[in-house]
C-alpha atoms as a PDB file:
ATOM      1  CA  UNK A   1      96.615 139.751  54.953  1.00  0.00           C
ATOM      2  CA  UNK A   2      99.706 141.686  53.549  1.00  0.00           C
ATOM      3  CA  UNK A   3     101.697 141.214  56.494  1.00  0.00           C
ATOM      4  CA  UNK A   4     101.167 137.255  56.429  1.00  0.00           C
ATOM      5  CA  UNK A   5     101.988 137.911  52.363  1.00  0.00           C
ATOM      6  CA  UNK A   6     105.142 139.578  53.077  1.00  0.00           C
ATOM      7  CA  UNK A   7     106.600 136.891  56.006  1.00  0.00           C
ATOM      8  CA  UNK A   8     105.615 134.194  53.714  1.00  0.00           C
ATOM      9  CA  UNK A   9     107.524 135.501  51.145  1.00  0.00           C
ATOM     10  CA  UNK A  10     110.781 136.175  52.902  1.00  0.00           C
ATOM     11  CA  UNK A  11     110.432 132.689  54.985  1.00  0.00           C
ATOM     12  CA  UNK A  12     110.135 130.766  51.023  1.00  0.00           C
ATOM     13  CA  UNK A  13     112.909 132.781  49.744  1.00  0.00           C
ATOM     14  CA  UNK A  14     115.236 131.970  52.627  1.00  0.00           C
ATOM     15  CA  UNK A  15     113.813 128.343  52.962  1.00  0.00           C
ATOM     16  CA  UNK A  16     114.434 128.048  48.729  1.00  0.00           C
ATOM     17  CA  UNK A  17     118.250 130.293  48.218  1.00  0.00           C
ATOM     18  CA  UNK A  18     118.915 130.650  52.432  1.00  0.00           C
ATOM     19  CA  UNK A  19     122.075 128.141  52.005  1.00  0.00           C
ATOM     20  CA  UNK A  20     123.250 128.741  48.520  1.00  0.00           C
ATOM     21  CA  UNK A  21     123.167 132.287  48.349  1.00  0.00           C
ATOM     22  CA  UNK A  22     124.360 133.968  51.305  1.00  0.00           C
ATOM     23  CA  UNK A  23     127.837 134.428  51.998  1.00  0.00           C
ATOM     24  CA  UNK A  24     129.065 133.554  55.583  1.00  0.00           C
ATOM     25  CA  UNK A  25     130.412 136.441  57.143  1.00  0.00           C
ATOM     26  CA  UNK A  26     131.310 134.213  60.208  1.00  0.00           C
ATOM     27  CA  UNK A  27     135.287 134.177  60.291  1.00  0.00           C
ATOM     28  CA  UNK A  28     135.638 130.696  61.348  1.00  0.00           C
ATOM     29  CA  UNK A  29     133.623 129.786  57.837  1.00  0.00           C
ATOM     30  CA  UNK A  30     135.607 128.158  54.924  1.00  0.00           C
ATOM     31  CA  UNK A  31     135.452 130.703  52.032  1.00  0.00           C
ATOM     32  CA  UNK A  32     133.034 129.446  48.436  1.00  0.00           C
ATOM     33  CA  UNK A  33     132.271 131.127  45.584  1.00  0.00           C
ATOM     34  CA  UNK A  34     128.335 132.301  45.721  1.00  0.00           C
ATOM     35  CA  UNK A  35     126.587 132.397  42.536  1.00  0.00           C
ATOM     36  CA  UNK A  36     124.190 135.279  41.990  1.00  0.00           C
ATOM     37  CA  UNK A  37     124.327 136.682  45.962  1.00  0.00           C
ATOM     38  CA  UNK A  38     121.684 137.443  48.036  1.00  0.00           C
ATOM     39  CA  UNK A  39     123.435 139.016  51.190  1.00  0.00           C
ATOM     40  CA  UNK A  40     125.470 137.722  53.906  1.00  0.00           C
ATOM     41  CA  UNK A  41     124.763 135.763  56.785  1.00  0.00           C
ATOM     42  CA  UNK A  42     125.978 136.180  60.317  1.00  0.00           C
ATOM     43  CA  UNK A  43     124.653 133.350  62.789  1.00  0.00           C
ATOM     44  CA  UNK A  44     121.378 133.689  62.947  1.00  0.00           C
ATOM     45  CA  UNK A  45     121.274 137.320  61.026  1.00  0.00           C
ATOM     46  CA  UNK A  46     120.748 137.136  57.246  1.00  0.00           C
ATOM     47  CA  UNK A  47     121.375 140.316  56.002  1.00  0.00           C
ATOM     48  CA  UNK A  48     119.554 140.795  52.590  1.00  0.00           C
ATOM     49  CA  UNK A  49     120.454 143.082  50.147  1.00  0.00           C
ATOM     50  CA  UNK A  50     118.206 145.821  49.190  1.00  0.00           C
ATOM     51  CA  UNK A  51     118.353 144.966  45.439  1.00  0.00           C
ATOM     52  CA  UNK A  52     117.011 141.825  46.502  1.00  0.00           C
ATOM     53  CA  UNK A  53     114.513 142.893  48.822  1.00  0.00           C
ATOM     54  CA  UNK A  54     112.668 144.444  46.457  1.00  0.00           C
ATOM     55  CA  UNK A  55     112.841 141.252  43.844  1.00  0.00           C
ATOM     56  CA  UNK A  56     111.576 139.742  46.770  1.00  0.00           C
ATOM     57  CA  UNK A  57     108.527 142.198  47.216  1.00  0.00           C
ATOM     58  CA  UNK A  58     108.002 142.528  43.797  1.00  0.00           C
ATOM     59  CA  UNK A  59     104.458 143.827  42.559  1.00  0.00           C
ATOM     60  CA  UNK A  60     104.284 145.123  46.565  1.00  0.00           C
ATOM     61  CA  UNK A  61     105.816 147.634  48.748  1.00  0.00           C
ATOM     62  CA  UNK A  62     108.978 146.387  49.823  1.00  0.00           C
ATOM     63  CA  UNK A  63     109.222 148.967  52.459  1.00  0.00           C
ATOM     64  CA  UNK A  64     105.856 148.201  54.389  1.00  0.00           C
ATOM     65  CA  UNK A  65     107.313 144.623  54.263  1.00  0.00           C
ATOM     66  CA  UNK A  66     110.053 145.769  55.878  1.00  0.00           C
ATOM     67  CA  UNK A  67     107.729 147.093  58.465  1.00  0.00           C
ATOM     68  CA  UNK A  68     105.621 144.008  58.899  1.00  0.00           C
ATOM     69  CA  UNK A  69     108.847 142.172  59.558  1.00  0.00           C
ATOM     70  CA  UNK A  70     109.874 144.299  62.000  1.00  0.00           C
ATOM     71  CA  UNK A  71     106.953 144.624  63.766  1.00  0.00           C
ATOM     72  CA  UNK A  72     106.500 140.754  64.087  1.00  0.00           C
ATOM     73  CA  UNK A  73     109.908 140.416  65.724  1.00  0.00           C
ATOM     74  CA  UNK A  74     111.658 139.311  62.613  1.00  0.00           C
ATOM     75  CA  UNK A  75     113.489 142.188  61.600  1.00  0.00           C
ATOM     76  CA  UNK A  76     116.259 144.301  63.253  1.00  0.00           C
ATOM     77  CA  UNK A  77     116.040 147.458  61.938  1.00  0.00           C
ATOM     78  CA  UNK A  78     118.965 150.218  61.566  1.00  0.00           C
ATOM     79  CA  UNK A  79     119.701 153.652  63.282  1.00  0.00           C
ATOM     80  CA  UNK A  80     117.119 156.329  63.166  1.00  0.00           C
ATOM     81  CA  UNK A  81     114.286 155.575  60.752  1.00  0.00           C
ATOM     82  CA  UNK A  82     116.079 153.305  58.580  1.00  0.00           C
ATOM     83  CA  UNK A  83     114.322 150.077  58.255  1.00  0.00           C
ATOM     84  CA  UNK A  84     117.172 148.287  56.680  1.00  0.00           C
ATOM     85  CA  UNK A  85     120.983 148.528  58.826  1.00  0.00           C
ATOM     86  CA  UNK A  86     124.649 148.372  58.010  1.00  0.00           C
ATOM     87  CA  UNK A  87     126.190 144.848  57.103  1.00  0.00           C
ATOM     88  CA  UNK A  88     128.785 144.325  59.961  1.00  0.00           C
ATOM     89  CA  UNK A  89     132.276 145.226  59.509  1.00  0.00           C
ATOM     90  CA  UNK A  90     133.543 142.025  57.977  1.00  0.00           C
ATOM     91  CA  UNK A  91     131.399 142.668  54.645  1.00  0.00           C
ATOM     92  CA  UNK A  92     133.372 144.963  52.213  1.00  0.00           C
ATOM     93  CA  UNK A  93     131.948 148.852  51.967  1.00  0.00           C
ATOM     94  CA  UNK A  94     129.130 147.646  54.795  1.00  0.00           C
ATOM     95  CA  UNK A  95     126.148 148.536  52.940  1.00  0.00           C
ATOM     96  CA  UNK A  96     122.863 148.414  54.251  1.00  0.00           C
ATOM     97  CA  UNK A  97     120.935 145.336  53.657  1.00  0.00           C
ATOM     98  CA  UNK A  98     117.664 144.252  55.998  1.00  0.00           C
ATOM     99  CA  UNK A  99     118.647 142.186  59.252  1.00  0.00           C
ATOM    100  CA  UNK A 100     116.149 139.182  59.182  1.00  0.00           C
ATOM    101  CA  UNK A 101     116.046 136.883  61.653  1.00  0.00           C
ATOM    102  CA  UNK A 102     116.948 132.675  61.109  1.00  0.00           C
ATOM    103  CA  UNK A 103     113.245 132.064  63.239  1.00  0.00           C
ATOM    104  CA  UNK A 104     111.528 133.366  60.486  1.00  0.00           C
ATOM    105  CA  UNK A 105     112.429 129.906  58.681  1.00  0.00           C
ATOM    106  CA  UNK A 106     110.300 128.099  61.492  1.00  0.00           C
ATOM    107  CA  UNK A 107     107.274 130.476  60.702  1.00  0.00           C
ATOM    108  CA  UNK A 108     103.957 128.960  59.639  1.00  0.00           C
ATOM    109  CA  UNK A 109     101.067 131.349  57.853  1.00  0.00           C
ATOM    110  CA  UNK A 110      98.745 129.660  60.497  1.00  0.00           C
ATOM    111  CA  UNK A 111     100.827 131.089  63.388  1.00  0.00           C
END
């Protein structure tokens, strides 16, 4: 189905770039250079950037992705109708990215 589609796809992509390419917004973290960045993480929060969310979803509808995420438990969305939220205040201009949770990672499509 599309929603098993779109959770596989986020849980590869974070399994795959989840360490390298997210900045560590957590202010005990030592600070590293990120090549080619993907969002922040916070915990277990990463925060993708839209611009990636949609490489991510790519030949699909990123937004009803979005919603499948959400709906599963895996996403937190923002205020109002906005499915992705503001970064938290320690990321520079806080722009919105989509909140996914770390548990995705221990999904399984046979779940």
């Amino acid at each position: 189905s599309e929603a098993r589609e779109a959770l596989e796809r986020v849980r590869a992509f974070l399994v795959s770039d989840g360490s390298a390419r997210f900045e560590d917004i957590d202010e005990t973290s030592i600070d590293r250079f990120i090549i080619n960045r993907a969002g922040w993480r916070d915990g277990d929060t990463f925060y993708i950037a839209t611009d990636v969310w949609k490489k991510i979803h790519r030949g699909s509808d990123p937004t009803q992705a979005a919603r499948y995420l959400r709906d599963a438990g895996y996403l937190t969305p923002g205020d109002g109708n906005n499915l992705a939220m503001k970064t938290p205040t320690a990321v520079n201009g806080r722009p919105r990215a989509y909140a996914v949770s770390a548990d995705i990672m221990g999904w399984s499509p046979h779940d």
